[in-house]
PDB file of N, CA and C in Angstrom:
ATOM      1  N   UNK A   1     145.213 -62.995  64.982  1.00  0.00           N
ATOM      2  CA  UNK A   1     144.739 -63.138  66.340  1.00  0.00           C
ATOM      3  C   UNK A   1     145.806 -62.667  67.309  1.00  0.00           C
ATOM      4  N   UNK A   2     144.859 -61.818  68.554  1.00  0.00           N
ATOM      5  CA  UNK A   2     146.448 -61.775  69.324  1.00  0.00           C
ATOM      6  C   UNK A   2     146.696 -62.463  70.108  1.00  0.00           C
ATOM      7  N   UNK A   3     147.862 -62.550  70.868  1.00  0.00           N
ATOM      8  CA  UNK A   3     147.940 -63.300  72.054  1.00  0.00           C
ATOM      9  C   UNK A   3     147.255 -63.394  73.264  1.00  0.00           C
ATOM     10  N   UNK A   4     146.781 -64.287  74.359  1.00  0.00           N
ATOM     11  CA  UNK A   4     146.270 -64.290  75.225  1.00  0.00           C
ATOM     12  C   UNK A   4     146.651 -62.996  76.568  1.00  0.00           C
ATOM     13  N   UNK A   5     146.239 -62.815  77.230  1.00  0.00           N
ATOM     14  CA  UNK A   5     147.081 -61.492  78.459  1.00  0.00           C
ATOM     15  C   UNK A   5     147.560 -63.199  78.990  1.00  0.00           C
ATOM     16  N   UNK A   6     148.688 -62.330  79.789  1.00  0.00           N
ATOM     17  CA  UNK A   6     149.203 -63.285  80.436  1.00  0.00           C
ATOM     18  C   UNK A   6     148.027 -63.789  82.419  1.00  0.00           C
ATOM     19  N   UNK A   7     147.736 -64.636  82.689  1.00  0.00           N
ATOM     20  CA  UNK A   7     147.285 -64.870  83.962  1.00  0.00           C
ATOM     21  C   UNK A   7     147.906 -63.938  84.983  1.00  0.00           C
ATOM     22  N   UNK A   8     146.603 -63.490  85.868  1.00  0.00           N
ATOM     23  CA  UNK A   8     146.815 -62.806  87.297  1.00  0.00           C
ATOM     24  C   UNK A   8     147.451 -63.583  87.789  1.00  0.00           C
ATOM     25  N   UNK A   9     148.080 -63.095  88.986  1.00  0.00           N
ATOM     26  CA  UNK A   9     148.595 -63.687  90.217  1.00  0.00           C
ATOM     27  C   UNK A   9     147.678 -64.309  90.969  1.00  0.00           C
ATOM     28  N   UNK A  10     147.555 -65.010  91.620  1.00  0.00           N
ATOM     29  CA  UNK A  10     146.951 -64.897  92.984  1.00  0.00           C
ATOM     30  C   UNK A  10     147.343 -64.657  93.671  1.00  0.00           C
ATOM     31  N   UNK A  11     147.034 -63.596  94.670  1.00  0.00           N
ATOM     32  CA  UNK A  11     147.713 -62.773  95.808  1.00  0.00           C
ATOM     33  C   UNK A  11     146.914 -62.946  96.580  1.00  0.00           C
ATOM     34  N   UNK A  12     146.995 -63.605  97.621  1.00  0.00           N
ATOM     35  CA  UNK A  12     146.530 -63.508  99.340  1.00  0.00           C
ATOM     36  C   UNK A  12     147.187 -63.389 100.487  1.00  0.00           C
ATOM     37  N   UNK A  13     147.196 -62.409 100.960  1.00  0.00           N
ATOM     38  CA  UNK A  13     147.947 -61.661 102.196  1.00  0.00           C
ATOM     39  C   UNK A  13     149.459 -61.878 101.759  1.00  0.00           C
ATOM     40  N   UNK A  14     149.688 -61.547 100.663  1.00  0.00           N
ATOM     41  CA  UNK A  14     150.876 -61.728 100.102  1.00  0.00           C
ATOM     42  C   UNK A  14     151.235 -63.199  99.643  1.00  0.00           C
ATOM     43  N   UNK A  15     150.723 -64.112  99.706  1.00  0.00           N
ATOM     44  CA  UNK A  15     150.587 -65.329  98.868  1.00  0.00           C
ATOM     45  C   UNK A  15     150.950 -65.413  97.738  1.00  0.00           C
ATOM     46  N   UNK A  16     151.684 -65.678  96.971  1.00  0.00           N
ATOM     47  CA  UNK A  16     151.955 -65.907  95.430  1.00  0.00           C
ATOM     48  C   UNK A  16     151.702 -67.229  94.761  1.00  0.00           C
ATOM     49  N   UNK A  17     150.239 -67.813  94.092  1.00  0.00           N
ATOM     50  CA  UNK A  17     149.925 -68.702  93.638  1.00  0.00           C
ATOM     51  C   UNK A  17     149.833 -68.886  91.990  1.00  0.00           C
ATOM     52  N   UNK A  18     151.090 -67.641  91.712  1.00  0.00           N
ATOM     53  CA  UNK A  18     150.821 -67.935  90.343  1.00  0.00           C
ATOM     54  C   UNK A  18     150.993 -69.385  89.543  1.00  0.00           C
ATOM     55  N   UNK A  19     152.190 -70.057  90.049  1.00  0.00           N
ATOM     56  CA  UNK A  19     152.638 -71.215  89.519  1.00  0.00           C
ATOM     57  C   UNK A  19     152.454 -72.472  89.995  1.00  0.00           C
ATOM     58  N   UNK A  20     151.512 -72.583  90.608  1.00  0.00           N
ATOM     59  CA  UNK A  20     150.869 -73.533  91.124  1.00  0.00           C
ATOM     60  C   UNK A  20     149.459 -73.627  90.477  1.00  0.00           C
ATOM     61  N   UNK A  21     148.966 -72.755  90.044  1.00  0.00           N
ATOM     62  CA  UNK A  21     147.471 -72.392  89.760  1.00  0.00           C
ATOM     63  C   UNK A  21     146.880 -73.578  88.393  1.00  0.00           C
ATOM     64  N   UNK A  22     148.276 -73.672  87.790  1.00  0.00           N
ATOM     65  CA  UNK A  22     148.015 -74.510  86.543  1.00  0.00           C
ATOM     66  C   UNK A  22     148.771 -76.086  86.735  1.00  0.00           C
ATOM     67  N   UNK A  23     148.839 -76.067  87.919  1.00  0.00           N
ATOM     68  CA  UNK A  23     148.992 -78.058  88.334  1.00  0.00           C
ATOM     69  C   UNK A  23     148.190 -78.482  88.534  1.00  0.00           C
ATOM     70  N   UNK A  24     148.210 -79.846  87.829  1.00  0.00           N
ATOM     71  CA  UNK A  24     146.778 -80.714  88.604  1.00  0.00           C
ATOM     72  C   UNK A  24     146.902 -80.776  89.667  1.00  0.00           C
ATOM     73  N   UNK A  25     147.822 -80.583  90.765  1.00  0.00           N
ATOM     74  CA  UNK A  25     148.116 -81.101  92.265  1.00  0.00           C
ATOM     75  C   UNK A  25     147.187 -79.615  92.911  1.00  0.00           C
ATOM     76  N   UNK A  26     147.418 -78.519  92.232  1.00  0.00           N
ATOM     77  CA  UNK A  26     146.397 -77.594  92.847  1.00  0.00           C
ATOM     78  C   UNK A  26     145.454 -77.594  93.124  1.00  0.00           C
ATOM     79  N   UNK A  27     144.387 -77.119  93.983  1.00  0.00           N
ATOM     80  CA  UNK A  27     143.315 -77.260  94.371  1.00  0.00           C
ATOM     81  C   UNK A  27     142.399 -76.068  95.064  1.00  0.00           C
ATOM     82  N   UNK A  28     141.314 -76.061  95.352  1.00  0.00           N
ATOM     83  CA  UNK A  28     141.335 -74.892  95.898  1.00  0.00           C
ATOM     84  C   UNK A  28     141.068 -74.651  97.736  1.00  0.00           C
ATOM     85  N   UNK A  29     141.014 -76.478  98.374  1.00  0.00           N
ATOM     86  CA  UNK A  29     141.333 -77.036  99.403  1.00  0.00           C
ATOM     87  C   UNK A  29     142.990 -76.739  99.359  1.00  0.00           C
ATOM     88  N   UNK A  30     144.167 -76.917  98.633  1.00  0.00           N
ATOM     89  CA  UNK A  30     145.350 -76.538  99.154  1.00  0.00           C
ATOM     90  C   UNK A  30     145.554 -74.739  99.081  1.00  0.00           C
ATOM     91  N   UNK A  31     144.826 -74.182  98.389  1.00  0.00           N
ATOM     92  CA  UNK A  31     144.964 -73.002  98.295  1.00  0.00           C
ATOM     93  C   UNK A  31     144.615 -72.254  99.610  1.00  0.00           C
ATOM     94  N   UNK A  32     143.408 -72.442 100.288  1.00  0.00           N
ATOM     95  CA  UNK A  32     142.946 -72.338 101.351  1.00  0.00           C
ATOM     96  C   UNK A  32     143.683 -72.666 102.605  1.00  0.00           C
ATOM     97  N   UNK A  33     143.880 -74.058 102.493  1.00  0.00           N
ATOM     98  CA  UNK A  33     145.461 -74.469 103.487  1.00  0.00           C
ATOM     99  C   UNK A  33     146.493 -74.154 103.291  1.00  0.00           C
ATOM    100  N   UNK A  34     147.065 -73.219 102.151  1.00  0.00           N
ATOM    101  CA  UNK A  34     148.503 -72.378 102.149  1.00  0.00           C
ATOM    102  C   UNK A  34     147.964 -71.396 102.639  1.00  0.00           C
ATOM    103  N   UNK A  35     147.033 -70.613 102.435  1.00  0.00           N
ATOM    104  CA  UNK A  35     146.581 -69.570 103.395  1.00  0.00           C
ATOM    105  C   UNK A  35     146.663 -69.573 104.628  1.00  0.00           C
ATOM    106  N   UNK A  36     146.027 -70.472 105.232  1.00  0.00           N
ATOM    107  CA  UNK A  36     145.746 -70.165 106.602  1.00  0.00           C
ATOM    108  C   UNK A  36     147.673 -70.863 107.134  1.00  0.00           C
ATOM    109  N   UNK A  37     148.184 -71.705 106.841  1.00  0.00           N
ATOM    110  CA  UNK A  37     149.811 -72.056 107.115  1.00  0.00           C
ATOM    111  C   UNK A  37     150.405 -70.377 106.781  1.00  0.00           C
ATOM    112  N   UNK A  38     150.453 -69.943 105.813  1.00  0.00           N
ATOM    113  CA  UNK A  38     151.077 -68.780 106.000  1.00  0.00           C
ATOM    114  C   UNK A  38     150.614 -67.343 107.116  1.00  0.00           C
ATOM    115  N   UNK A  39     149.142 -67.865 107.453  1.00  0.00           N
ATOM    116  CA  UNK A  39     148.916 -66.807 108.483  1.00  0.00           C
ATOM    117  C   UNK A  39     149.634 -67.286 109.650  1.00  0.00           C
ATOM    118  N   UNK A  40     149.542 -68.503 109.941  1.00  0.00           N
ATOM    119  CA  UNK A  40     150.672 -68.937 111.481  1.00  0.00           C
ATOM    120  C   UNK A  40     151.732 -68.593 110.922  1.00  0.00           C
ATOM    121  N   UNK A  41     152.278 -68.852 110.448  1.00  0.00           N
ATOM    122  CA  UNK A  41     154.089 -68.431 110.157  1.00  0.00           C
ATOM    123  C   UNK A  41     154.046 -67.415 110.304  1.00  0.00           C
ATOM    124  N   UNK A  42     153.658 -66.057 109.243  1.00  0.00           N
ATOM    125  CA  UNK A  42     153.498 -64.968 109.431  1.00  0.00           C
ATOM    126  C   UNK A  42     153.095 -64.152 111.154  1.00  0.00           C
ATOM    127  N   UNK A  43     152.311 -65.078 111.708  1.00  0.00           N
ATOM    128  CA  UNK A  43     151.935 -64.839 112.703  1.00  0.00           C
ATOM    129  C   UNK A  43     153.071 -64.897 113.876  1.00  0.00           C
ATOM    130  N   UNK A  44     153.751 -66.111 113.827  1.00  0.00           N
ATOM    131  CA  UNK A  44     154.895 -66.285 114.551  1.00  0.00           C
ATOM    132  C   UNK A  44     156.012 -65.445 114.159  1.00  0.00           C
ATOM    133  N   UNK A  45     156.174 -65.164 112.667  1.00  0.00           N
ATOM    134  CA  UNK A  45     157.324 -64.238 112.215  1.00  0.00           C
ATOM    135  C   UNK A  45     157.283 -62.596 113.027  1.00  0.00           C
ATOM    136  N   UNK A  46     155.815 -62.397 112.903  1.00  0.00           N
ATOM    137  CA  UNK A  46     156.182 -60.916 113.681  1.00  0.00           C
ATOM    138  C   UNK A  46     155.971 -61.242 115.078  1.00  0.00           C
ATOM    139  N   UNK A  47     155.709 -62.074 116.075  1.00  0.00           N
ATOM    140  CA  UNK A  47     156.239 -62.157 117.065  1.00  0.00           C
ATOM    141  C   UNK A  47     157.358 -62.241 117.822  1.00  0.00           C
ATOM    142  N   UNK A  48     158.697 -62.889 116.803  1.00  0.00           N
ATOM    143  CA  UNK A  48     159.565 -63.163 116.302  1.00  0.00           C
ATOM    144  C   UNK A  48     160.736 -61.992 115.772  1.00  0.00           C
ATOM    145  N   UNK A  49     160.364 -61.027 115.529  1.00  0.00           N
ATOM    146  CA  UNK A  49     160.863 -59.893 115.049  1.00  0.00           C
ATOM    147  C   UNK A  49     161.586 -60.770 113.482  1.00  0.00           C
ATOM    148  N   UNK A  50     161.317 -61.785 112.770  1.00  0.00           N
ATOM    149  CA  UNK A  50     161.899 -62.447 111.362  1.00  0.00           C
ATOM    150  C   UNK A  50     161.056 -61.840 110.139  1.00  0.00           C
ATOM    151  N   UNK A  51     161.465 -61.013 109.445  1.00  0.00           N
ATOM    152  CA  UNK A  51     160.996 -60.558 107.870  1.00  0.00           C
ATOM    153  C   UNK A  51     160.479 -61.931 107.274  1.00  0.00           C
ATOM    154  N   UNK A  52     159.290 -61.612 106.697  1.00  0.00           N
ATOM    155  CA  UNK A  52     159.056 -62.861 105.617  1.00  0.00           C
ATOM    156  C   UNK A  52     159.149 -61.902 104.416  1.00  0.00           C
ATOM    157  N   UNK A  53     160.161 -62.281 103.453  1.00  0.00           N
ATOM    158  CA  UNK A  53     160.339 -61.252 102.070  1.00  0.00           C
ATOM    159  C   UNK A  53     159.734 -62.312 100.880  1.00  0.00           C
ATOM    160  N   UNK A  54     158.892 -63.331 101.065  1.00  0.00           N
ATOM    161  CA  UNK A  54     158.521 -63.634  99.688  1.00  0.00           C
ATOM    162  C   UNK A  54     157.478 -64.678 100.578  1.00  0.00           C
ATOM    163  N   UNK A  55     156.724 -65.509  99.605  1.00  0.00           N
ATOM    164  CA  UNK A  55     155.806 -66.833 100.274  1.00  0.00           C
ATOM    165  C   UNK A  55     155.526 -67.173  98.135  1.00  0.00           C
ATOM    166  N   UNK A  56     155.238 -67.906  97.873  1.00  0.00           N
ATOM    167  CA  UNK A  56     155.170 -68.767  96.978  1.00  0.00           C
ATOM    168  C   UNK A  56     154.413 -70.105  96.681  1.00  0.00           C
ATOM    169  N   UNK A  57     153.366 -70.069  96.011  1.00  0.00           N
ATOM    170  CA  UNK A  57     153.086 -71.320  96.549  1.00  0.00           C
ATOM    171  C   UNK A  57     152.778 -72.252  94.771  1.00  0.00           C
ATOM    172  N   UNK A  58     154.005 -73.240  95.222  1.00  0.00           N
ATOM    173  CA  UNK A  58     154.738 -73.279  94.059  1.00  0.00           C
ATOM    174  C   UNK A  58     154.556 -74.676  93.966  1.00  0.00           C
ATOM    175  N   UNK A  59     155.216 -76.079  92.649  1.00  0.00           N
ATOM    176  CA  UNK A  59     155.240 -77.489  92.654  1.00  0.00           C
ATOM    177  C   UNK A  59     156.508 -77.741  92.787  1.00  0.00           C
ATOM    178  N   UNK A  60     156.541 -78.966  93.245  1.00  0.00           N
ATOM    179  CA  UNK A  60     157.591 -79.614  93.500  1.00  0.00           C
ATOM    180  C   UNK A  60     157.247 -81.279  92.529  1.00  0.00           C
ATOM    181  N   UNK A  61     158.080 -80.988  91.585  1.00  0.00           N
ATOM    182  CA  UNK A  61     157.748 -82.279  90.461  1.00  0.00           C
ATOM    183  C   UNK A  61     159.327 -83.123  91.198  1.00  0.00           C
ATOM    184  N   UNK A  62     158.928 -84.753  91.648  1.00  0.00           N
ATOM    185  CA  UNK A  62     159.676 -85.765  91.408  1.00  0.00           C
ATOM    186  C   UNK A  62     159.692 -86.526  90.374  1.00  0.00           C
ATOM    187  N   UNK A  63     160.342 -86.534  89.919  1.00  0.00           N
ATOM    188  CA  UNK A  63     160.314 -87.199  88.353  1.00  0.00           C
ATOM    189  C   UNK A  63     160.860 -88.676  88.830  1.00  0.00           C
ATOM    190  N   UNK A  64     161.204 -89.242  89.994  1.00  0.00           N
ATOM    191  CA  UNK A  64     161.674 -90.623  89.622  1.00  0.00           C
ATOM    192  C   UNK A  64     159.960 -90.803  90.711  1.00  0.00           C
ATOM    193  N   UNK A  65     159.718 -90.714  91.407  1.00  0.00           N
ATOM    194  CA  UNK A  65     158.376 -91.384  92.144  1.00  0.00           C
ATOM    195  C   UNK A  65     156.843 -91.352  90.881  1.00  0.00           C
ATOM    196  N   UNK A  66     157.350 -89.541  90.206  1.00  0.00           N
ATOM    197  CA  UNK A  66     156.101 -89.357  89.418  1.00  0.00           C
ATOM    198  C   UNK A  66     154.844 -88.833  89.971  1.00  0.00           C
ATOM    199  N   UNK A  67     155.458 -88.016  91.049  1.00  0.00           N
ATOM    200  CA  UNK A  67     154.909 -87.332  92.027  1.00  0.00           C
ATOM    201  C   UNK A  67     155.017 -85.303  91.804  1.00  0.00           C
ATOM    202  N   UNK A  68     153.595 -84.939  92.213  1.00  0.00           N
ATOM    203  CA  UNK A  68     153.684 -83.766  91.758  1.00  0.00           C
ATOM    204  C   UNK A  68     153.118 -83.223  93.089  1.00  0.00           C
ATOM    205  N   UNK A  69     154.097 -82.652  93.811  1.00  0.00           N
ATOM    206  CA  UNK A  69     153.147 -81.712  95.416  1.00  0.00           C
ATOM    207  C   UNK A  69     152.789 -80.334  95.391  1.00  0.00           C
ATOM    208  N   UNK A  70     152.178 -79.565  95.675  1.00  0.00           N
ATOM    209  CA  UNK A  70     152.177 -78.014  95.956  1.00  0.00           C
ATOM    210  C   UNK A  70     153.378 -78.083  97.568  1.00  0.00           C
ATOM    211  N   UNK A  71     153.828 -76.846  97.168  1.00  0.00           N
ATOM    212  CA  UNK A  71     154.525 -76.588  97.910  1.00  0.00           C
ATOM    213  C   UNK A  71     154.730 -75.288  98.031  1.00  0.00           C
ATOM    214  N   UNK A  72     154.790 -75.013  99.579  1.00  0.00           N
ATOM    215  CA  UNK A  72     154.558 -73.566  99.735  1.00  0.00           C
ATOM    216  C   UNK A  72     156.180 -73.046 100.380  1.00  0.00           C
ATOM    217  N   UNK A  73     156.122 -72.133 100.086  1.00  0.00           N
ATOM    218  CA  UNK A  73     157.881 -71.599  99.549  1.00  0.00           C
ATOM    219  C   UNK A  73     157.847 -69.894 100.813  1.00  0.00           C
ATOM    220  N   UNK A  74     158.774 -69.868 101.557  1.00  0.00           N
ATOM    221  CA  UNK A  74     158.912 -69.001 102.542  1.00  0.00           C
ATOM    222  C   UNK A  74     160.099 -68.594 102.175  1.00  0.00           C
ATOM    223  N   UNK A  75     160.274 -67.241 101.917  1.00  0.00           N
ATOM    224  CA  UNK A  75     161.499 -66.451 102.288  1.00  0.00           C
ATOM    225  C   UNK A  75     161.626 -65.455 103.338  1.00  0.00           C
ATOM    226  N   UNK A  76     162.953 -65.570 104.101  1.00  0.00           N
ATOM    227  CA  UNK A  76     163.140 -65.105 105.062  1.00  0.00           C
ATOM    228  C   UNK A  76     164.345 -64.398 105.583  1.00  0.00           C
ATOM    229  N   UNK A  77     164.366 -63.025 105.988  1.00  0.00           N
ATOM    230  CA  UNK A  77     165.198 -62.446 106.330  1.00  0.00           C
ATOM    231  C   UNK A  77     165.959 -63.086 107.041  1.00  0.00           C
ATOM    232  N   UNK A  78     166.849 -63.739 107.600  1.00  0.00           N
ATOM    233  CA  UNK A  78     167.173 -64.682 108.196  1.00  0.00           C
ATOM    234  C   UNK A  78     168.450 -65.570 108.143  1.00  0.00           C
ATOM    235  N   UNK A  79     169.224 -65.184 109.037  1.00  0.00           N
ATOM    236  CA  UNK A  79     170.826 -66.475 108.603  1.00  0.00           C
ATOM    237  C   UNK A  79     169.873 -67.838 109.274  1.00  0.00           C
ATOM    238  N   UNK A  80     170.671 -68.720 108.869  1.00  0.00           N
ATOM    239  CA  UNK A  80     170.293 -70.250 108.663  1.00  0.00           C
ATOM    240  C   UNK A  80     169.766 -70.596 110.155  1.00  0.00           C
ATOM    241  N   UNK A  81     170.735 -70.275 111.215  1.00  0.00           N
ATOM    242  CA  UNK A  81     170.658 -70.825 112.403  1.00  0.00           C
ATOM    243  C   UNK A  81     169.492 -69.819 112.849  1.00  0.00           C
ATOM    244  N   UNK A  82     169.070 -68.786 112.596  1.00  0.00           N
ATOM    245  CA  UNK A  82     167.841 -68.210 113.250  1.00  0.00           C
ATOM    246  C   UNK A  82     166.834 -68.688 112.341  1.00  0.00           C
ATOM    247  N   UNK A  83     166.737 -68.960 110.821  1.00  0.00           N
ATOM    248  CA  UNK A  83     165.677 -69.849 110.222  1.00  0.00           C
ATOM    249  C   UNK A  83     165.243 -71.361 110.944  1.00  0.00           C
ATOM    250  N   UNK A  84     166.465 -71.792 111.408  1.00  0.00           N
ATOM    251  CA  UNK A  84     166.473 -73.333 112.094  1.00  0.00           C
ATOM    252  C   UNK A  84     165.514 -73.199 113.490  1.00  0.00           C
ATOM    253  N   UNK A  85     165.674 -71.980 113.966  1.00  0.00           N
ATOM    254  CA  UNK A  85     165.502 -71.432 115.256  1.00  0.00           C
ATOM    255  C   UNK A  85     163.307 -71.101 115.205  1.00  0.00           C
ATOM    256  N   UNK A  86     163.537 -70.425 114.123  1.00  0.00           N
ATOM    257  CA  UNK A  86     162.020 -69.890 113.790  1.00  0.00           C
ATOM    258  C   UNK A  86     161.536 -71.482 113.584  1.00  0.00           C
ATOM    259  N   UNK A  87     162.004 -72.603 112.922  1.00  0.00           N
ATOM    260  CA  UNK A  87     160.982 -73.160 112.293  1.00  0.00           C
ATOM    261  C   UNK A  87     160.716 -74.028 113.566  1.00  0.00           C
ATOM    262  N   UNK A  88     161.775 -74.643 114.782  1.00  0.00           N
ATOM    263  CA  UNK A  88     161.629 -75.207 116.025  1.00  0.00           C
ATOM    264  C   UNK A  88     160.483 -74.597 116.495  1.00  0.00           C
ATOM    265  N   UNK A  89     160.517 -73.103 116.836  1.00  0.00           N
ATOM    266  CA  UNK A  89     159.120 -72.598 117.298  1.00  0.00           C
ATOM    267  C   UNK A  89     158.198 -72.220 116.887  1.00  0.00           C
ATOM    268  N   UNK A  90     157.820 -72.783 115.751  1.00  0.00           N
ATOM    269  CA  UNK A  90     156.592 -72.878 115.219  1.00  0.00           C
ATOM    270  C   UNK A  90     155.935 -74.077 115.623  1.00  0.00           C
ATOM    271  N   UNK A  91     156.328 -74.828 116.016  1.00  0.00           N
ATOM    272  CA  UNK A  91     156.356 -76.518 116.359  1.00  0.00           C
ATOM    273  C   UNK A  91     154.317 -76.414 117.238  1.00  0.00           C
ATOM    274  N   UNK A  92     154.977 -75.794 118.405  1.00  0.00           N
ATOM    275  CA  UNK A  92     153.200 -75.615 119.137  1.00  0.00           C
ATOM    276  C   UNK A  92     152.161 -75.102 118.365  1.00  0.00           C
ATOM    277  N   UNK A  93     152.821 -73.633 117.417  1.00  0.00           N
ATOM    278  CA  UNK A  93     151.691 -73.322 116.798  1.00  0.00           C
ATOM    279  C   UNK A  93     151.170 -73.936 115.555  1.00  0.00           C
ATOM    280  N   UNK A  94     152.310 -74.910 115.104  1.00  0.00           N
ATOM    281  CA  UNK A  94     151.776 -75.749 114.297  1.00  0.00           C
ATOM    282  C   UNK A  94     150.593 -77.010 114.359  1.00  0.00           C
ATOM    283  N   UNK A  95     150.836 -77.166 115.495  1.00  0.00           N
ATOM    284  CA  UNK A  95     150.108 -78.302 116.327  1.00  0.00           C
ATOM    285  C   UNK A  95     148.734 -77.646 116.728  1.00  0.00           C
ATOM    286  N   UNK A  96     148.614 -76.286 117.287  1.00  0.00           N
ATOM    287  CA  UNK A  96     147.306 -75.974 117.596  1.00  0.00           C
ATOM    288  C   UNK A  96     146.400 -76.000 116.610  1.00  0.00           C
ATOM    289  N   UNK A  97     147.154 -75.244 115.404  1.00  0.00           N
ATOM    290  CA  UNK A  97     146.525 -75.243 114.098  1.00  0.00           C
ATOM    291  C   UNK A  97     145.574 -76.015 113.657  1.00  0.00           C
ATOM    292  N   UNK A  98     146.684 -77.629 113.430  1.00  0.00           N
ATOM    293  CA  UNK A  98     146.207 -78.615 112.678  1.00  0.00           C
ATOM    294  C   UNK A  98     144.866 -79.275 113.841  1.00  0.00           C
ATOM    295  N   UNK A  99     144.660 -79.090 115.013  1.00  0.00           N
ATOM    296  CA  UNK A  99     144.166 -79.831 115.941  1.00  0.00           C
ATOM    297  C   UNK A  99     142.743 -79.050 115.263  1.00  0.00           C
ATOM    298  N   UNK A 100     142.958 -77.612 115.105  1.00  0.00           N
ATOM    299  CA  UNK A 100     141.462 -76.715 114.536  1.00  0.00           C
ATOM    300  C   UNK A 100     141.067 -77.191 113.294  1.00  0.00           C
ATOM    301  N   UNK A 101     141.911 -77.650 112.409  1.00  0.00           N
ATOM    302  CA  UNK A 101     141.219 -77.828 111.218  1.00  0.00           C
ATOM    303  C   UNK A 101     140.517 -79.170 110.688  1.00  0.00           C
ATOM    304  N   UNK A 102     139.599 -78.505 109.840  1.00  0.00           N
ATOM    305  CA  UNK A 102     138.283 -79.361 109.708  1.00  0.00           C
ATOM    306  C   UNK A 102     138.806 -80.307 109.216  1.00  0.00           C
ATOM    307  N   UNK A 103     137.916 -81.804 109.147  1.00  0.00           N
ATOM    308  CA  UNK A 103     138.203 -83.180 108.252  1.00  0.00           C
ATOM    309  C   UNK A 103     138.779 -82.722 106.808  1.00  0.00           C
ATOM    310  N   UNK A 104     138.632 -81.674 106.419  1.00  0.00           N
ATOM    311  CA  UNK A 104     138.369 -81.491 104.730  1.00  0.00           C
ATOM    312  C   UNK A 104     140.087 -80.993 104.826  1.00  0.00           C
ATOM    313  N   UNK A 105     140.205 -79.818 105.054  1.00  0.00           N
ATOM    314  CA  UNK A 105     141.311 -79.092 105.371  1.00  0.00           C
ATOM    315  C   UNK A 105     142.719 -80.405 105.733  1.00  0.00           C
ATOM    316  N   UNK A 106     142.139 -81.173 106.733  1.00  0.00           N
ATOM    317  CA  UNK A 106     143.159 -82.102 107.332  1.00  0.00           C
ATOM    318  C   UNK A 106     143.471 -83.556 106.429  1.00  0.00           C
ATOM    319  N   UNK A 107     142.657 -83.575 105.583  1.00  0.00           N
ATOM    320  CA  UNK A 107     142.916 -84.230 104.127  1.00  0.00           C
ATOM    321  C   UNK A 107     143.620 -84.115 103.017  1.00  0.00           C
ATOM    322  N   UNK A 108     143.143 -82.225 102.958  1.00  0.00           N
ATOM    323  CA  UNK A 108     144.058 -81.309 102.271  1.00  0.00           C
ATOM    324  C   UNK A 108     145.516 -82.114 102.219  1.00  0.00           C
ATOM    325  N   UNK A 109     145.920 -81.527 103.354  1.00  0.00           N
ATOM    326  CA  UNK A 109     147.017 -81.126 104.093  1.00  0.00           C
ATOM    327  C   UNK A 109     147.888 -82.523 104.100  1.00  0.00           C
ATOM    328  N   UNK A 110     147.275 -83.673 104.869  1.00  0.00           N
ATOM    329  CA  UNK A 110     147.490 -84.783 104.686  1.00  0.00           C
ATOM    330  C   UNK A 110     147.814 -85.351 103.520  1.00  0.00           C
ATOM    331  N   UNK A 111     147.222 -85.280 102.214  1.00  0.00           N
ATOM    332  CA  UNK A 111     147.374 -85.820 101.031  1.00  0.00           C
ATOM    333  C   UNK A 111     148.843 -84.367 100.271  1.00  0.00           C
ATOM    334  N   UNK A 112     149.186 -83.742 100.904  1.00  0.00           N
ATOM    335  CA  UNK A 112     150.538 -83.067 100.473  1.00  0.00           C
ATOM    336  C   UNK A 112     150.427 -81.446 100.260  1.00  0.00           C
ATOM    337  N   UNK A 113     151.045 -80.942 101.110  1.00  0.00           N
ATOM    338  CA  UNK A 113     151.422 -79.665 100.773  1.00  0.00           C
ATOM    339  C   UNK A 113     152.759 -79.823 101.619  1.00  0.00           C
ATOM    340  N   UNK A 114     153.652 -79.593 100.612  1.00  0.00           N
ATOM    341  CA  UNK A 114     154.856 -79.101 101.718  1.00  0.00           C
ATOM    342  C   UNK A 114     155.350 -77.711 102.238  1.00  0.00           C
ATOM    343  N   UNK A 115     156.481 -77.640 102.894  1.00  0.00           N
ATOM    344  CA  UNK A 115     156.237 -76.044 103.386  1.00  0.00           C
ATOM    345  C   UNK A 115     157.934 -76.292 103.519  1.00  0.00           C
ATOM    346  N   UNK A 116     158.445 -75.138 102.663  1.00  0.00           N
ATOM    347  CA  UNK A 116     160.310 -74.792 102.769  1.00  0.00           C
ATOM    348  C   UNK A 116     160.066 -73.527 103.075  1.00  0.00           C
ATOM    349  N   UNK A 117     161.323 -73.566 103.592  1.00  0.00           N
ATOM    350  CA  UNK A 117     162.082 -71.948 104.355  1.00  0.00           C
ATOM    351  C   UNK A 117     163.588 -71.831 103.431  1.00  0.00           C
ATOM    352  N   UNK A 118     163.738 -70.516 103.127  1.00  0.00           N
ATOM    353  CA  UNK A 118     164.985 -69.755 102.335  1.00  0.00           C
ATOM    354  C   UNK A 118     165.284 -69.007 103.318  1.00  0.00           C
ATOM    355  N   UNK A 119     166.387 -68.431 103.060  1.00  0.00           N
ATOM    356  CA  UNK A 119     167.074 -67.604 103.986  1.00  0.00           C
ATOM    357  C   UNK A 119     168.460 -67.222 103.123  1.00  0.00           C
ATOM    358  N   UNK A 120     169.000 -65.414 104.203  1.00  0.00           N
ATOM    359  CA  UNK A 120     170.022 -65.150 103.267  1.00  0.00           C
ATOM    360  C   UNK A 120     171.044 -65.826 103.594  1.00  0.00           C
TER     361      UNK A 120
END
């Protein structure tokens, strides 16, 4: 017998959901809400003149709580103090966001997705 192919990516607007795809914490309510979070960021990034060079949407296992989150993973062209700088002003458009999204989405979201920033 041969081996299996290895699993697609999931790619959305540059989204990378490969390693998340096989957690129970995945869903396809957080998949949807890493989407639309990476279109504001993204959205603010090129307003911003800040490169986004990766997005990820990846787990974050705590092994002492026993807790498993999706977590969505940003890389960014970016020294620290202009990453610190981008994520302050995202603050409004973060807020308009969440005010739009539906009960379902805001459950999502609520019950855990986190969101990190990298930088060089």
């Amino acid at each position: 017998m041969g081996s299996a192919p290895a699993p697609q990516a999931i790619r959305v607007m540059g989204l990378d959901a490969r390693r998340a795809r096989g957690s129970a914490a995945f869903s396809s309510s957080i998949l949807s809400i890493a989407q639309r979070l990476f279109a504001v960021v993204t959205s603010r990034a090129l307003q911003s003149s800040i490169v986004v060079t990766s997005a990820v949407l990846d787990v974050e296992v705590d092994p002492e709580e026993g807790v498993t989150t999706p977590v969505l993973r940003i890389g960014l062209d970016a020294s620290f103090s202009q990453t610190t700088a981008f994520w302050d002003s995202l603050a409004t458009d973060f807020d308009r966001w969440y005010d739009r999204l539906d009960p379902v989405g805001r459950d999502a979201l609520m019950k855990g997705l986190g969101l990190r920033f990298t930088w060089n």
